[in-house]
PDB file of N, CA and C in Angstrom:
ATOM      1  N   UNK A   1       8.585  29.241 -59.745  1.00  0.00           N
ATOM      2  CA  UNK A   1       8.645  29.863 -58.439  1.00  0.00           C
ATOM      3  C   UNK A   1       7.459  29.428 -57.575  1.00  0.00           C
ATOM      4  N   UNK A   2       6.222  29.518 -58.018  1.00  0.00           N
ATOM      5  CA  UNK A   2       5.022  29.238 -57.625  1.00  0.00           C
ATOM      6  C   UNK A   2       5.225  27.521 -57.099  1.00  0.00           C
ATOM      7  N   UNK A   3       5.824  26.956 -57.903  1.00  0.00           N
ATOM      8  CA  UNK A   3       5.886  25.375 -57.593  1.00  0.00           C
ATOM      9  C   UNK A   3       6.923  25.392 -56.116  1.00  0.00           C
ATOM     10  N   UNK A   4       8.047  26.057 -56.211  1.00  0.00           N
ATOM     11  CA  UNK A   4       8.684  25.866 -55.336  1.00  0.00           C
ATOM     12  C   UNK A   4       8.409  26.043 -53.356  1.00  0.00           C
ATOM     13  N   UNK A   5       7.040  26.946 -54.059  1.00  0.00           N
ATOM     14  CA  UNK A   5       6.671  27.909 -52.732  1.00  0.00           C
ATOM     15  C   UNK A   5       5.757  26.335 -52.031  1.00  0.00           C
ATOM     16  N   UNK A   6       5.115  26.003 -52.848  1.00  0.00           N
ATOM     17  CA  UNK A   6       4.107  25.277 -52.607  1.00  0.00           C
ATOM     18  C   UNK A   6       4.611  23.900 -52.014  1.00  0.00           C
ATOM     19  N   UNK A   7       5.731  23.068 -52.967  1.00  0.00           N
ATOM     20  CA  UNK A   7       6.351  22.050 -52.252  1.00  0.00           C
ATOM     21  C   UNK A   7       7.390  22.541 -51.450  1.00  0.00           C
ATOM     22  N   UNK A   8       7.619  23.666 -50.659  1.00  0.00           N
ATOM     23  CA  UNK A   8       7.969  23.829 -49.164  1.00  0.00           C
ATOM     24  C   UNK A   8       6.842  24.266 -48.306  1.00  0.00           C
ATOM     25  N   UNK A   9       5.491  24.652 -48.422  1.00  0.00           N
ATOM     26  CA  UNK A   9       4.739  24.441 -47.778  1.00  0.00           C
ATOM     27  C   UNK A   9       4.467  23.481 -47.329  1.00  0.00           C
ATOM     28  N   UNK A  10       4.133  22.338 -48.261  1.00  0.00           N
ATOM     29  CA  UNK A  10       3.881  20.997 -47.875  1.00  0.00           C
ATOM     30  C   UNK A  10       4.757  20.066 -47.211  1.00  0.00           C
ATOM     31  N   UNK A  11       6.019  20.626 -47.168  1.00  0.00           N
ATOM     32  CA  UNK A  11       7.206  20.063 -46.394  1.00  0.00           C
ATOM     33  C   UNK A  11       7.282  20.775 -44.946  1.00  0.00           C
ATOM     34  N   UNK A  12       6.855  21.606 -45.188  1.00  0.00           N
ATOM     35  CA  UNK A  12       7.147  22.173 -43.581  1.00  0.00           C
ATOM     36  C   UNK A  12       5.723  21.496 -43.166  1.00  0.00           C
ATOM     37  N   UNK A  13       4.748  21.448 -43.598  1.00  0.00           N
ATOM     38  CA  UNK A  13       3.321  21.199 -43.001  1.00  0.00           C
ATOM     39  C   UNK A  13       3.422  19.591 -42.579  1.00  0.00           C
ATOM     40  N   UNK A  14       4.447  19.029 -43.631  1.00  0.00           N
ATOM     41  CA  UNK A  14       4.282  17.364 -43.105  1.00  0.00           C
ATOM     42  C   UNK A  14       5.611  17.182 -42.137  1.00  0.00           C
ATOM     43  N   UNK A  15       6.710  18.129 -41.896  1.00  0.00           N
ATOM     44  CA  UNK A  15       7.333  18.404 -40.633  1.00  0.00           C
ATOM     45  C   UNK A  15       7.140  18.346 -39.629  1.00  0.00           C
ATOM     46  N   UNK A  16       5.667  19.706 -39.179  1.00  0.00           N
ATOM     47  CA  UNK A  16       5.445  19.693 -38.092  1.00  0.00           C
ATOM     48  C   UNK A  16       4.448  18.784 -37.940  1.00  0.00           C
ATOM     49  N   UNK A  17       3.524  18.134 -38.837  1.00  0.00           N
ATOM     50  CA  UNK A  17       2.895  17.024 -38.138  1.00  0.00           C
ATOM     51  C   UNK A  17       3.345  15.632 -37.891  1.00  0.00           C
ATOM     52  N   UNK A  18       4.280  15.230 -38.343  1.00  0.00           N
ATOM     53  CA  UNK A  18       5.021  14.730 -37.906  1.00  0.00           C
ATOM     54  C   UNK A  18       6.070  15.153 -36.122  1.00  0.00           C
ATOM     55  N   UNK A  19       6.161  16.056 -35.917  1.00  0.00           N
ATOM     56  CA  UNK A  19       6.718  15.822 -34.429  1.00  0.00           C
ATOM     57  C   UNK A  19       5.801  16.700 -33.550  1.00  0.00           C
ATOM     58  N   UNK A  20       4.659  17.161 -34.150  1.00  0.00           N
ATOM     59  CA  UNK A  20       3.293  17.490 -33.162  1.00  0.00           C
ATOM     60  C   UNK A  20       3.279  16.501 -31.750  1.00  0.00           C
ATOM     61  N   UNK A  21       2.920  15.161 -32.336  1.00  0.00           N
ATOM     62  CA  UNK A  21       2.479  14.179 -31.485  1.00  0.00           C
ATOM     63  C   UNK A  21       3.642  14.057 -30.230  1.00  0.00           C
ATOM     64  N   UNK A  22       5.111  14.037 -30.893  1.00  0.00           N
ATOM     65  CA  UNK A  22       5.986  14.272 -29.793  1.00  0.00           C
ATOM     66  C   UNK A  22       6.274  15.119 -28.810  1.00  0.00           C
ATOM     67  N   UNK A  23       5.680  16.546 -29.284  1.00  0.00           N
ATOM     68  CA  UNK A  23       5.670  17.480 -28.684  1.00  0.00           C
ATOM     69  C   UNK A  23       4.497  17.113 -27.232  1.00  0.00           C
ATOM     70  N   UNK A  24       3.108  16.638 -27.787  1.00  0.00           N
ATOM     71  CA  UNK A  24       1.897  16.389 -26.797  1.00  0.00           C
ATOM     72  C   UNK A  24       2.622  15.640 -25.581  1.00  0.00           C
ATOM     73  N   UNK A  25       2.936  14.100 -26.281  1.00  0.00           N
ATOM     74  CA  UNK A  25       3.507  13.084 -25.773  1.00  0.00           C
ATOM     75  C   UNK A  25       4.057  13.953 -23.945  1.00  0.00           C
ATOM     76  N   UNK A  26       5.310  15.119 -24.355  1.00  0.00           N
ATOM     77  CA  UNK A  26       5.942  14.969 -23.318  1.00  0.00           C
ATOM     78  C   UNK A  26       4.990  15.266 -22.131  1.00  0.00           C
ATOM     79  N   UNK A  27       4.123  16.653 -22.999  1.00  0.00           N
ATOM     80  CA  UNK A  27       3.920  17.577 -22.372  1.00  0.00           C
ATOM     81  C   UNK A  27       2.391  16.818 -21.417  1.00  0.00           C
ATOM     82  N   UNK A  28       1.972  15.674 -21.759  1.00  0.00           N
ATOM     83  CA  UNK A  28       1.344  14.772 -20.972  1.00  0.00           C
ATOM     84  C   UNK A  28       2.210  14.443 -19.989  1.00  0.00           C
ATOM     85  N   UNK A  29       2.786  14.185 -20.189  1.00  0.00           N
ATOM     86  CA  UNK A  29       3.492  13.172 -19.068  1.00  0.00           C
ATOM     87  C   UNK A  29       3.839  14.014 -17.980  1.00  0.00           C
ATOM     88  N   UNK A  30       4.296  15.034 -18.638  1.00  0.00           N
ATOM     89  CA  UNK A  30       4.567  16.373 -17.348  1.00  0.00           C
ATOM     90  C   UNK A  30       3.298  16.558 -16.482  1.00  0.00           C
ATOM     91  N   UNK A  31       2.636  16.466 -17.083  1.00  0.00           N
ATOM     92  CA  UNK A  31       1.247  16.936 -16.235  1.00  0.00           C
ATOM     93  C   UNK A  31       0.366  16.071 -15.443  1.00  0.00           C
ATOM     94  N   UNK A  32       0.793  14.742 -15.737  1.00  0.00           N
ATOM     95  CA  UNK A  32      -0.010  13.652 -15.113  1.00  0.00           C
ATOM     96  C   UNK A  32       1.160  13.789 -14.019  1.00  0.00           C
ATOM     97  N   UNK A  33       2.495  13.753 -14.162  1.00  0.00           N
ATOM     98  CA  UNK A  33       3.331  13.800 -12.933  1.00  0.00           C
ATOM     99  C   UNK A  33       3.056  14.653 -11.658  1.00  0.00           C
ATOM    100  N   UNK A  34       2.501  15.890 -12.171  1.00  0.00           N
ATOM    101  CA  UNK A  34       2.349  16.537 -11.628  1.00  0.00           C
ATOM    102  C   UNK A  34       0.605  16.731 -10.900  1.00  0.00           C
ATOM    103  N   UNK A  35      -0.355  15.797 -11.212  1.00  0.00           N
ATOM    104  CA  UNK A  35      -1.590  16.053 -10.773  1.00  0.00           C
ATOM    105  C   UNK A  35      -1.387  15.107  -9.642  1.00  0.00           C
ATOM    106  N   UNK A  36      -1.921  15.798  -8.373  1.00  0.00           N
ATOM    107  CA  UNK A  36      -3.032  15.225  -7.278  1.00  0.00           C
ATOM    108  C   UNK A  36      -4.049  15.600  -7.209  1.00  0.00           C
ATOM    109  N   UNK A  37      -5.127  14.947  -6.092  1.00  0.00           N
ATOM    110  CA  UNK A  37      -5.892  15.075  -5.454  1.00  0.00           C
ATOM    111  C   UNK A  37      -5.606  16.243  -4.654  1.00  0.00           C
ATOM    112  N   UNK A  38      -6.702  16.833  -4.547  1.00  0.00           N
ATOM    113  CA  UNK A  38      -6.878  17.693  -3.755  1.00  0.00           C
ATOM    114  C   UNK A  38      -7.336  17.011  -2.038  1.00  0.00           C
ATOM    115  N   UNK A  39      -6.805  17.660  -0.796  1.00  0.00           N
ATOM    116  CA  UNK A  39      -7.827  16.631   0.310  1.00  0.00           C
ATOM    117  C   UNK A  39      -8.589  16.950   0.732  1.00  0.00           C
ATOM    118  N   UNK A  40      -9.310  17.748  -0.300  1.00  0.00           N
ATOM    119  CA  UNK A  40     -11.164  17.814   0.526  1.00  0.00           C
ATOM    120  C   UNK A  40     -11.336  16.842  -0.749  1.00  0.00           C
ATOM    121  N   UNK A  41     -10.871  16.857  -1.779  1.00  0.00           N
ATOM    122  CA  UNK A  41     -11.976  15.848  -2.734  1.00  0.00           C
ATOM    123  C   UNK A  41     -11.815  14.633  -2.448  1.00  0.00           C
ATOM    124  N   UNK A  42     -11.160  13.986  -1.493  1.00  0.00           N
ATOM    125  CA  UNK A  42     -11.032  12.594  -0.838  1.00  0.00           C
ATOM    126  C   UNK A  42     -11.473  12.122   0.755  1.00  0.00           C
ATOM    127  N   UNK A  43     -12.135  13.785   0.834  1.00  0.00           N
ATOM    128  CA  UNK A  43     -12.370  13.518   2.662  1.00  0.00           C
ATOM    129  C   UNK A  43     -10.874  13.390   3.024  1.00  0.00           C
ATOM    130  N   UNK A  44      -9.755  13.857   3.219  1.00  0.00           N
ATOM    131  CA  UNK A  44      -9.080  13.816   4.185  1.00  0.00           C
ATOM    132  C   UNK A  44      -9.211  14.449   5.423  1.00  0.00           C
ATOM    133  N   UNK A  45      -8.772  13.573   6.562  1.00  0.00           N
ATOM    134  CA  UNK A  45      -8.427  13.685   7.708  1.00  0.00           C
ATOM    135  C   UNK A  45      -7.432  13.666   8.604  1.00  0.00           C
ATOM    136  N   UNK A  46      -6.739  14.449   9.351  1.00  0.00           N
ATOM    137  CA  UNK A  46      -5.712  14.124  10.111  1.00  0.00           C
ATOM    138  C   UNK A  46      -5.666  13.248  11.231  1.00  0.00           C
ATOM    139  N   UNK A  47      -6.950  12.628  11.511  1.00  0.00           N
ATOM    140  CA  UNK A  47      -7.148  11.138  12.406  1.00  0.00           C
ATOM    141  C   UNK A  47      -7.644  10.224  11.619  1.00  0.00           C
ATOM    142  N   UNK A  48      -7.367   9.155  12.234  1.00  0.00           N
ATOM    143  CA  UNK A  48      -7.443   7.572  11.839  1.00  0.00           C
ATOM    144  C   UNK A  48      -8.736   7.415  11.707  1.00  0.00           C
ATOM    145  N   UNK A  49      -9.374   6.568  10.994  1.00  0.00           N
ATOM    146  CA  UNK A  49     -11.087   6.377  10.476  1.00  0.00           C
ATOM    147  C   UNK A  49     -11.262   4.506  10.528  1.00  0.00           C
ATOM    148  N   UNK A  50     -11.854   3.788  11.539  1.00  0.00           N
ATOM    149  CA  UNK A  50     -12.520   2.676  11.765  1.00  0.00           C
ATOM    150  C   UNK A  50     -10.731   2.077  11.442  1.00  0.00           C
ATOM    151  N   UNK A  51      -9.943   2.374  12.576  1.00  0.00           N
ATOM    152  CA  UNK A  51      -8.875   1.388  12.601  1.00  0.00           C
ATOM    153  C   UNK A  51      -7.589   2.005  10.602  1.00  0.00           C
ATOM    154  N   UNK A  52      -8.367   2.446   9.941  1.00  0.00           N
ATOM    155  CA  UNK A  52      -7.239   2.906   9.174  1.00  0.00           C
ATOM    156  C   UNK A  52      -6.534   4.233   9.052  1.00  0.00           C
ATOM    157  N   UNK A  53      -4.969   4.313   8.740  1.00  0.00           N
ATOM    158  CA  UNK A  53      -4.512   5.555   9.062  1.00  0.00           C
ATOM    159  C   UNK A  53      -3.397   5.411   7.993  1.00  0.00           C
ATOM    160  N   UNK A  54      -3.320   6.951   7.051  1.00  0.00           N
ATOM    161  CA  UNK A  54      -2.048   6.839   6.210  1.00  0.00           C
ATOM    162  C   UNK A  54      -0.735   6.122   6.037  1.00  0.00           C
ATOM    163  N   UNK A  55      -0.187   5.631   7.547  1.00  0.00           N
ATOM    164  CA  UNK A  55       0.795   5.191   7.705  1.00  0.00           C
ATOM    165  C   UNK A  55       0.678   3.869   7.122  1.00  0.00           C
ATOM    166  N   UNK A  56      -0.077   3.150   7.660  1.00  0.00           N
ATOM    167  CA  UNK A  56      -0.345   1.970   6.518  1.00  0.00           C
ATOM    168  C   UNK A  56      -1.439   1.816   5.272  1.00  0.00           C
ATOM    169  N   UNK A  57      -1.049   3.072   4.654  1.00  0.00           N
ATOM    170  CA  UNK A  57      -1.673   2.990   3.439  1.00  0.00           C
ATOM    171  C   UNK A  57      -0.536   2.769   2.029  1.00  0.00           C
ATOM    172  N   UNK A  58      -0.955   2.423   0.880  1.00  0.00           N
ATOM    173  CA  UNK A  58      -0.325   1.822   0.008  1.00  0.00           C
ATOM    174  C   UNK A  58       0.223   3.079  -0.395  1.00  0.00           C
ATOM    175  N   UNK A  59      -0.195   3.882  -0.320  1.00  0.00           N
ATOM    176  CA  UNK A  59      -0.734   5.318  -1.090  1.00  0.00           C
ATOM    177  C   UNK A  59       0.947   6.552  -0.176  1.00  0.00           C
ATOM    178  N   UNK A  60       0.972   5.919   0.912  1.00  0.00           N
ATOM    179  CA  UNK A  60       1.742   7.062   1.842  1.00  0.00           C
ATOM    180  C   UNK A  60       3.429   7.157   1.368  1.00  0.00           C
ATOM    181  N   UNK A  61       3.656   8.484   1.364  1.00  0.00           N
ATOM    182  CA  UNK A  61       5.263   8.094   1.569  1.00  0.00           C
ATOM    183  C   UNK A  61       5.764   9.153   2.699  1.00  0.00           C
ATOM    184  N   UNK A  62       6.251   8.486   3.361  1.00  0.00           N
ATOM    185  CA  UNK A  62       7.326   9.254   4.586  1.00  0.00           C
ATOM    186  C   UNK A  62       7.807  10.033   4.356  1.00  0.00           C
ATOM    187  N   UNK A  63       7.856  11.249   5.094  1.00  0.00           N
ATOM    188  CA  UNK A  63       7.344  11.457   6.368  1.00  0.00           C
ATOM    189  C   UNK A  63       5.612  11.940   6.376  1.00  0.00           C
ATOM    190  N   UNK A  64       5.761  12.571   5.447  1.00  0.00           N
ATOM    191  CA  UNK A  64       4.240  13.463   5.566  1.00  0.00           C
ATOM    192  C   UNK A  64       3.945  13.754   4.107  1.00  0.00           C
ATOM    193  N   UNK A  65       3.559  12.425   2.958  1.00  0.00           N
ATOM    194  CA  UNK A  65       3.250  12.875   1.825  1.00  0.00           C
ATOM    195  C   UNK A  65       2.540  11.343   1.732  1.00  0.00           C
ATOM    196  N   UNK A  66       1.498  11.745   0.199  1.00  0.00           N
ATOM    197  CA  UNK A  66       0.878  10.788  -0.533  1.00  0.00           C
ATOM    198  C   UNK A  66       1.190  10.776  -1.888  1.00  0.00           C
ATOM    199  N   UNK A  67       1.474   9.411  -2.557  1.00  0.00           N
ATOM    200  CA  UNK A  67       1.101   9.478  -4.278  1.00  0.00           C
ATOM    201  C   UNK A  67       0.289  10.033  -5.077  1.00  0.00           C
ATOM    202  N   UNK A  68      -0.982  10.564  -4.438  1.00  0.00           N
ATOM    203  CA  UNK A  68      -2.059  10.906  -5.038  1.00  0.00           C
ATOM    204  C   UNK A  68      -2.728  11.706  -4.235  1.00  0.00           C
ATOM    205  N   UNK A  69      -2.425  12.583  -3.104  1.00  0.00           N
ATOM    206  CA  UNK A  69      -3.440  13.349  -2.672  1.00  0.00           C
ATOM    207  C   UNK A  69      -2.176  14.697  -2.316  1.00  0.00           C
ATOM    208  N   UNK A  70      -2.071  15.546  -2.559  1.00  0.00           N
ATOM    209  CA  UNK A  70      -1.636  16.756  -2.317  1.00  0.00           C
ATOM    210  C   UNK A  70      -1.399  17.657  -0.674  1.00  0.00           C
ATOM    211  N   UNK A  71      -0.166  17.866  -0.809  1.00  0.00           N
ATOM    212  CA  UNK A  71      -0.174  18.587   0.711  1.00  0.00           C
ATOM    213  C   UNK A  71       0.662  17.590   1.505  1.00  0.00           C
ATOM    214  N   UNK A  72       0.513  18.165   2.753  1.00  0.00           N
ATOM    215  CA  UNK A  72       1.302  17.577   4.105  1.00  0.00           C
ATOM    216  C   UNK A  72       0.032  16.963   4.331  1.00  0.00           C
ATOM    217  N   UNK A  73       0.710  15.317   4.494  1.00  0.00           N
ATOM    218  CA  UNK A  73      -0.387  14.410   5.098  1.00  0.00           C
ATOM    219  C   UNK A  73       0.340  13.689   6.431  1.00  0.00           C
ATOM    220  N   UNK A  74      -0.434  13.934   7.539  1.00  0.00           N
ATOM    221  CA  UNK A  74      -0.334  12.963   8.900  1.00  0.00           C
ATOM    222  C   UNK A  74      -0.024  11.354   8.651  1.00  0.00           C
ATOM    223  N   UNK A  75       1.126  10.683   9.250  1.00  0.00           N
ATOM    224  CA  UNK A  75       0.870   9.063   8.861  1.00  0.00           C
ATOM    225  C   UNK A  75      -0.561   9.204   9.956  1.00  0.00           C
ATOM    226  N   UNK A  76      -1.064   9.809  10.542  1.00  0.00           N
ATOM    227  CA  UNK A  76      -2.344   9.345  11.784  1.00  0.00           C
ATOM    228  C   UNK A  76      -3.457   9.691  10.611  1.00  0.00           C
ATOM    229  N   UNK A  77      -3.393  10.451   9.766  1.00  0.00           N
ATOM    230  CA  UNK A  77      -4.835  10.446   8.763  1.00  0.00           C
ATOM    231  C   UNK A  77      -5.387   9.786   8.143  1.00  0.00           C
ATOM    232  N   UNK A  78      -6.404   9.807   7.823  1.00  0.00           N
ATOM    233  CA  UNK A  78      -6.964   8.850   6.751  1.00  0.00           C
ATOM    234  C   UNK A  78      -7.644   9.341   5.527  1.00  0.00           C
ATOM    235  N   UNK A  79      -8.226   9.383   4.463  1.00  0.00           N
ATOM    236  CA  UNK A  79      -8.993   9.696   3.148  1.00  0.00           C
ATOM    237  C   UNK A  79      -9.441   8.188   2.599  1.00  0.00           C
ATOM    238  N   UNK A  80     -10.707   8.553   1.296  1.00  0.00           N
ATOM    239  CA  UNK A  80     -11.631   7.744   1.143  1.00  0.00           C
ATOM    240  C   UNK A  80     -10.665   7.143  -0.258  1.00  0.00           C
ATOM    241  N   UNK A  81      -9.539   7.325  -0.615  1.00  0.00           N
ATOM    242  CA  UNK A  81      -8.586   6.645  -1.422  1.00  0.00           C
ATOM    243  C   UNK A  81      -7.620   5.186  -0.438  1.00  0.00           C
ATOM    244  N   UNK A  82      -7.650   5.281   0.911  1.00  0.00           N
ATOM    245  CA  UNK A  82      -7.154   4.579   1.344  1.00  0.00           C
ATOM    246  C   UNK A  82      -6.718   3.026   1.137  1.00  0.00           C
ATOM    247  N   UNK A  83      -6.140   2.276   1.030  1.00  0.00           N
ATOM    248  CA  UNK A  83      -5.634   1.272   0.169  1.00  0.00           C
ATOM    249  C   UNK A  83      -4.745   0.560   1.338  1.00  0.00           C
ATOM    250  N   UNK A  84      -5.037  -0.623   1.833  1.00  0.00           N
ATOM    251  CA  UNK A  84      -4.169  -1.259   2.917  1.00  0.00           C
ATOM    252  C   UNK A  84      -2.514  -1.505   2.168  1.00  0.00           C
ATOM    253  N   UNK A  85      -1.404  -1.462   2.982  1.00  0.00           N
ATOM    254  CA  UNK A  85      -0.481  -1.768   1.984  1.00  0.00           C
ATOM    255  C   UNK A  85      -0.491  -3.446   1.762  1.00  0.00           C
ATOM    256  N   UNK A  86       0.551  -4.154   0.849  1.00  0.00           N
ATOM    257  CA  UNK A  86       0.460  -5.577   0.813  1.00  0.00           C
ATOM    258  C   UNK A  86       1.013  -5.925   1.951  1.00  0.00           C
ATOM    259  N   UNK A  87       0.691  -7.205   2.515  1.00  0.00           N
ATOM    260  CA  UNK A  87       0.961  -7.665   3.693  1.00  0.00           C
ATOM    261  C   UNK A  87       2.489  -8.479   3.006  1.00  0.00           C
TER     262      UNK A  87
END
């Protein structure tokens, strides 16, 4: 009895470490999807800074969003992530 208890311990224990890592796996990915910038931690602005402005940044997507900075963003703004798009 004692034997039996023990090699299902060790089966359930090499179970769950075995799909631990899958479990992390997703639950990363969820969360990197979900992180921005905040726009004070990038200096955002809702005007243009020395000729650059969201609208042509690599970073912008239409109408009023960024890949990486959080919130309603102006295409007229700018932040210190700014990135020209490719020509």
């Amino acid at each position: 009895m004692q034997d039996q208890k023990t090699r299902r311990a060790a089966l359930q224990a090499a179970g769950l470490a075995a799909i631990a890592p899958l479990g992390l796996g997703l639950g990363s990915r969820r969360a990197k999807a979900q992180d921005k910038l905040a726009p004070a931690m990038v200096m955002y602005q809702a005007t243009p800074k020395d000729g650059q402005k969201c609208s042509g940044c690599l970073h912008f997507q239409a109408p009023n969003a960024c890949a990486i900075v959080s919130g309603d963003i102006s295409p007229e703004g700018w932040c210190a992530v700014w990135a020209a798009k490719p020509a």
